[in-house]
Protein backbone atom coordinates (compact mmCIF):
# COMPACT_ATOMS: atom_id res chain seq x y z
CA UNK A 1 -18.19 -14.55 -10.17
CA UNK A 2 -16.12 -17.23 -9.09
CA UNK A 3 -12.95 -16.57 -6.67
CA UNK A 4 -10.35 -15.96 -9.38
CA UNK A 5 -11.91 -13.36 -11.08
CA UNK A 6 -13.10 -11.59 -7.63
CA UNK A 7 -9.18 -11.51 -6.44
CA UNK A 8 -8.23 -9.87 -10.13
CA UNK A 9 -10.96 -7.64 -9.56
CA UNK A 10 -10.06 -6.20 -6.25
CA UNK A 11 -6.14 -6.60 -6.92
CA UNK A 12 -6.41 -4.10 -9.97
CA UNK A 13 -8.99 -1.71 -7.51
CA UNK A 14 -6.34 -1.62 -5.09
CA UNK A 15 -3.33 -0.98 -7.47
CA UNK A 16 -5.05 1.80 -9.39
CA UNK A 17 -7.04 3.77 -6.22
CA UNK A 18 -4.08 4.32 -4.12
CA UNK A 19 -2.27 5.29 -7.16
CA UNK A 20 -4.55 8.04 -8.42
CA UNK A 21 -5.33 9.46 -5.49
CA UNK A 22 -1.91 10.23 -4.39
CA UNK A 23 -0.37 11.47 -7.95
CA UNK A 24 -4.26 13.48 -7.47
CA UNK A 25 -3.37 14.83 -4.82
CA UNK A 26 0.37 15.65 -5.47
CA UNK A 27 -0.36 17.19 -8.97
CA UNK A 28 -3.32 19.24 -6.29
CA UNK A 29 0.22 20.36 -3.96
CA UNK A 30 2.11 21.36 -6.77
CA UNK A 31 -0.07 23.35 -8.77
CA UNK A 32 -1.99 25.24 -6.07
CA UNK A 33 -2.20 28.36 -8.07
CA UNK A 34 -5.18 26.33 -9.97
CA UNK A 35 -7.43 26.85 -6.93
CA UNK A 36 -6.80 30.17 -5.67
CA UNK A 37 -10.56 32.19 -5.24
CA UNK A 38 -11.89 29.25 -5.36
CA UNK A 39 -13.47 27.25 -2.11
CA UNK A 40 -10.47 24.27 -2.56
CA UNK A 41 -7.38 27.14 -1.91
CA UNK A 42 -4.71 25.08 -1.06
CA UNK A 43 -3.59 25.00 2.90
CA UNK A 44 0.18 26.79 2.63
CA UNK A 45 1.53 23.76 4.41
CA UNK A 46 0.30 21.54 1.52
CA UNK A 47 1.78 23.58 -0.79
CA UNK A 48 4.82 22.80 -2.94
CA UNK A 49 7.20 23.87 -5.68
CA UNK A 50 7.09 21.42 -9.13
CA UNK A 51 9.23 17.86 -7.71
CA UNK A 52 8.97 14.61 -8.44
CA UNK A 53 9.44 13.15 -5.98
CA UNK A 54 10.25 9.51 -6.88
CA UNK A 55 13.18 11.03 -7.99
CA UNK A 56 14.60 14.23 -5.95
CA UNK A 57 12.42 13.34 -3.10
CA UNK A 58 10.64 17.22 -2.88
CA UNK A 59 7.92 16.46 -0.30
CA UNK A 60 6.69 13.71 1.21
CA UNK A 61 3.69 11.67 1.38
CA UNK A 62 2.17 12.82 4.36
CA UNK A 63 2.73 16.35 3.49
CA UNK A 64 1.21 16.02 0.11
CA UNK A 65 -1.84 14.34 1.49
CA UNK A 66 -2.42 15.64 4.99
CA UNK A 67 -3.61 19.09 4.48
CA UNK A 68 -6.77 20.83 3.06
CA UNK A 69 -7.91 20.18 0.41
CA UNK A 70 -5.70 16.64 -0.30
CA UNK A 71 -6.98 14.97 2.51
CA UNK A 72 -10.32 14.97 0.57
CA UNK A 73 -9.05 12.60 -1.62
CA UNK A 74 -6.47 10.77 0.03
CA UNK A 75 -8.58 9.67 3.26
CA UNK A 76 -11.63 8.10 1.72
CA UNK A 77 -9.42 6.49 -0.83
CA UNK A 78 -7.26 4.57 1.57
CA UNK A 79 -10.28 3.56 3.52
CA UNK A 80 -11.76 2.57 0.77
CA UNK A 81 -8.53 0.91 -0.30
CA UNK A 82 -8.32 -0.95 3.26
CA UNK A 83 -11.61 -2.23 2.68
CA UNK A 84 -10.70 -3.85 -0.61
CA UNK A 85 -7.58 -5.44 1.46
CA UNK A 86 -9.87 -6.77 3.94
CA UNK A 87 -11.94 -8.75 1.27
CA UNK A 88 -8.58 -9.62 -0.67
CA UNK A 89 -7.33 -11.30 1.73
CA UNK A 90 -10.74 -13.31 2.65
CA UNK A 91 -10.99 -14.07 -0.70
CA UNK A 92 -7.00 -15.12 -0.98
CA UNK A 93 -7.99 -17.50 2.14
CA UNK A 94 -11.16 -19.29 0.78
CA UNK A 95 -8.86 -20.29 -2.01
CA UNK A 96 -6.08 -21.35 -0.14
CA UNK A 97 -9.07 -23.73 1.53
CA UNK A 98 -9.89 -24.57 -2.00
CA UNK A 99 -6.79 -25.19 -3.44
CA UNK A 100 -5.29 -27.38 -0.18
CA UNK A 101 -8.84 -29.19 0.89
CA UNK A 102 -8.34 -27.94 4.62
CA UNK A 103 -12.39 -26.19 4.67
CA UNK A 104 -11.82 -24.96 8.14
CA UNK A 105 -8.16 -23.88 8.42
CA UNK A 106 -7.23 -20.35 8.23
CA UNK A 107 -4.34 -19.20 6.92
CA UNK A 108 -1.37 -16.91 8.46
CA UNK A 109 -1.58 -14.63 6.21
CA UNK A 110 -5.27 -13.84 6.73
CA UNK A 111 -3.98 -12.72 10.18
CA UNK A 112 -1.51 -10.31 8.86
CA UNK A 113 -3.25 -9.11 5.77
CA UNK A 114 -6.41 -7.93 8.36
CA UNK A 115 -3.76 -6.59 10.49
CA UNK A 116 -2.43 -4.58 8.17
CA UNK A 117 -5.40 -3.30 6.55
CA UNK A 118 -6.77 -1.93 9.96
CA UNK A 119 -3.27 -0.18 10.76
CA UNK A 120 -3.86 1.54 7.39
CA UNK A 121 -7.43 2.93 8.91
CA UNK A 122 -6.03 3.69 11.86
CA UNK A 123 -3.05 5.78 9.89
CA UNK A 124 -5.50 7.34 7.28
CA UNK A 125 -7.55 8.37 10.06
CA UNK A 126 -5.01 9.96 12.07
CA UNK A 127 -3.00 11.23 9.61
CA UNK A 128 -3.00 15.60 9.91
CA UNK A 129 -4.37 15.66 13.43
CA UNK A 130 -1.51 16.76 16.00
CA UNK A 131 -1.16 16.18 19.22
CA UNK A 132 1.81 17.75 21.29
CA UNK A 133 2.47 14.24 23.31
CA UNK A 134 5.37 11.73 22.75
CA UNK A 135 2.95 9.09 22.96
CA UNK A 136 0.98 9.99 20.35
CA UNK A 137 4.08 10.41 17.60
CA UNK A 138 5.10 7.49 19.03
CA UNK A 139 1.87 5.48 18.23
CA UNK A 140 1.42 7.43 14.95
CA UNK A 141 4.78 5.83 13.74
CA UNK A 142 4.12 2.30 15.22
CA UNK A 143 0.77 2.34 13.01
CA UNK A 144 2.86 3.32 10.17
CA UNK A 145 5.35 0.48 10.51
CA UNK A 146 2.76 -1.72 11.05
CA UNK A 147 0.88 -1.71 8.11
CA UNK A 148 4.30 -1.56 6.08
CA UNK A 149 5.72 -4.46 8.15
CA UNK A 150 2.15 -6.86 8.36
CA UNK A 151 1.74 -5.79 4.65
CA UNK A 152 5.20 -7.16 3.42
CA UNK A 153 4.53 -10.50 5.66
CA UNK A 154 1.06 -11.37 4.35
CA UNK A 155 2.43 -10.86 0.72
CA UNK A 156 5.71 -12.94 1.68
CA UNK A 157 3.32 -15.95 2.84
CA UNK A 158 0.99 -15.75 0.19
CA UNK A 159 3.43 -15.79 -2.19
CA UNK A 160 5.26 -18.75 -0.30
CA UNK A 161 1.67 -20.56 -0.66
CA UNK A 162 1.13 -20.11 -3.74
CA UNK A 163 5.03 -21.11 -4.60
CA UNK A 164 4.62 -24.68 -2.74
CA UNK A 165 1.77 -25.27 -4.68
CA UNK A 166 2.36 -23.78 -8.21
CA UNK A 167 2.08 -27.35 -9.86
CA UNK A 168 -1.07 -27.74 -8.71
CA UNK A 169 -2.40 -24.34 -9.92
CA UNK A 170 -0.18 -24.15 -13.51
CA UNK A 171 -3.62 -24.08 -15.10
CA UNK A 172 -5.13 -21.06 -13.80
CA UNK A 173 -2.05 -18.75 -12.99
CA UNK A 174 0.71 -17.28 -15.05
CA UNK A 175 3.94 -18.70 -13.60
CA UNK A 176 6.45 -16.31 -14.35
CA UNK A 177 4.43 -13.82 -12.87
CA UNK A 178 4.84 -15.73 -9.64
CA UNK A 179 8.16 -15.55 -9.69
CA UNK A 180 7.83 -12.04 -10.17
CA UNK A 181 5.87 -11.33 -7.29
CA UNK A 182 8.77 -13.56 -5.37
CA UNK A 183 11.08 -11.37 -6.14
CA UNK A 184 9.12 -7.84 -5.48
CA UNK A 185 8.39 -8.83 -2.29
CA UNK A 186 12.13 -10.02 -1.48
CA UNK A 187 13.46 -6.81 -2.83
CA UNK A 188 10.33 -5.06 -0.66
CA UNK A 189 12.33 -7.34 2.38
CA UNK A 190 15.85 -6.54 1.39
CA UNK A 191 14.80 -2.57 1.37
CA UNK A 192 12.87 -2.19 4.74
CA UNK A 193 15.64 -3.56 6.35
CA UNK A 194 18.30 -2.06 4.57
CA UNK A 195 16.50 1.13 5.01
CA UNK A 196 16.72 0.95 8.67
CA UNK A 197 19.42 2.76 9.43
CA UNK A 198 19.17 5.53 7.16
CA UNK A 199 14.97 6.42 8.72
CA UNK A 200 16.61 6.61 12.16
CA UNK A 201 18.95 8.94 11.08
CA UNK A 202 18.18 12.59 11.73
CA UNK A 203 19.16 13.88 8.30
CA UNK A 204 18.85 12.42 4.58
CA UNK A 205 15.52 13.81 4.11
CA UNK A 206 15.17 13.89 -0.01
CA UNK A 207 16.39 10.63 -0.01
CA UNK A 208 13.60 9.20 2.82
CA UNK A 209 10.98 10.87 0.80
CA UNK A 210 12.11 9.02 -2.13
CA UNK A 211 12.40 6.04 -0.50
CA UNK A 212 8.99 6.59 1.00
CA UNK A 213 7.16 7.25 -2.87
CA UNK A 214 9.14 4.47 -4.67
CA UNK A 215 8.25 1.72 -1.78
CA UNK A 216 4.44 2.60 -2.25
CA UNK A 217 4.60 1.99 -5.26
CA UNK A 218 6.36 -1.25 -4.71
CA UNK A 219 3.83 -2.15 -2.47
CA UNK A 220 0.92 -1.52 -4.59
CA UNK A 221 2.47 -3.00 -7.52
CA UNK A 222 2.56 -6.66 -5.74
CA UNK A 223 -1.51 -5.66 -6.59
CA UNK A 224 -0.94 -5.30 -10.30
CA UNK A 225 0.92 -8.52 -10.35
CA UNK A 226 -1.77 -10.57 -8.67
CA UNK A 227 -4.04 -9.19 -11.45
CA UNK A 228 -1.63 -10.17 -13.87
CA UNK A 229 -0.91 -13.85 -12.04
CA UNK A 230 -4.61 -14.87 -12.26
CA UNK A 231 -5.40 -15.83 -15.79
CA UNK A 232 -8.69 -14.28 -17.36
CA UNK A 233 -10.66 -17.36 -17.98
């Protein structure tokens, strides 16, 4: 399986795992009553009333996913999921090699993309334990922000790659896809900034859950695209 095919392969893998698992274990939250008497009752923190939460912004991520018996799901699947970005961006390297003829250079955004995959471990593995120290809430948000902020700059260089060079790869890429992974990432850019303000506010909670459930899945769609931008054959 030559490089091309392995990055659609692991770009639709990490589009579709993080995806399931989460609406899993949301749809798990909100219908709780399904498991009562049976050895997966739902911790009463995990618990929530019907939402959807890409819209009204009900619960939040971490809630949905941090509790018993969510964090069944949720943990192996971002592991798993960090994993998959850890070869991705290998992969995304070795071609960058290939497609510039510098064999022993590695890219920036091999840097970043690791980085970001090992905050998400780090996060995953973390997330639900609690510790009564500043320190630790403070590192617990740092890992968060990490993997959001690494994550947006390894996509923004790729895609700046990939941009400088889209004559040279017209044959094996779909080019208005490109330009449509441009602008998800720039409107990824514009948000987390934008956003800033309103997460270090005390209050607007609906609207920073929303926030939190739409940018995942802004995130993980930059996956669907790169499945899309790499033609089949």
């Amino acid at each position: 399986m030559n490089e091309y095919k392995k990055i659609r392969k692991i770009s639709i893998c990490i589009f579709l795992i993080p995806v399931i698992s989460l609406n899993l274990c949301l749809f798990v939250a909100t219908n709780y009553l399904l498991f009562e008497d049976t050895i997966f009752v739902v911790d009463q923190l995990g618990r929530s009333g019907f939402t959807i939460p890409y819209i009204d912004g009900g619960v939040s991520i971490s809630r949905t996913a941090r509790t018993y018996p969510t964090y069944l799901i949720f943990k192996p699947a971002m592991i798993v999921t960090a994993i998959l970005l850890i070869n991705y961006w290998i992969i995304n390297n070795r071609v960058a090699q290939k497609i510039s003829g510098t064999y022993n250079k590695n890219y920036l955004f091999l840097f970043f993309g690791y980085a970001s995959a090992i905050f998400l471990i780090a996060h995953t593995i973390f997330l639900g334990i609690k510790f009564d120290y500043d320190l630790y809430k403070f590192f617990r948000r740092f890992v968060l922000v990490g993997f959001i902020l690494f994550e947006i700059i390894a996509q923004s260089l790729l895609v700046f790659f990939l941009f400088k060079r889209k004559n040279k790869i017209q044959k094996l890429v779909n080019k208005n896809i490109l330009f449509l992974k441009i602008a998800l990432v720039f409107i990824l850019s514009i948000v987390a900034i934008g956003s800033i303000p309103i997460l270090i506010d005390s209050g607007n909670t609906h609207f920073k859950h929303a926030l939190e459930w739409n940018y995942f899945m802004g995130v993980v769609t930059f996956y669907f695209l790169t499945f899309l931008f790499w033609k089949k054959n």
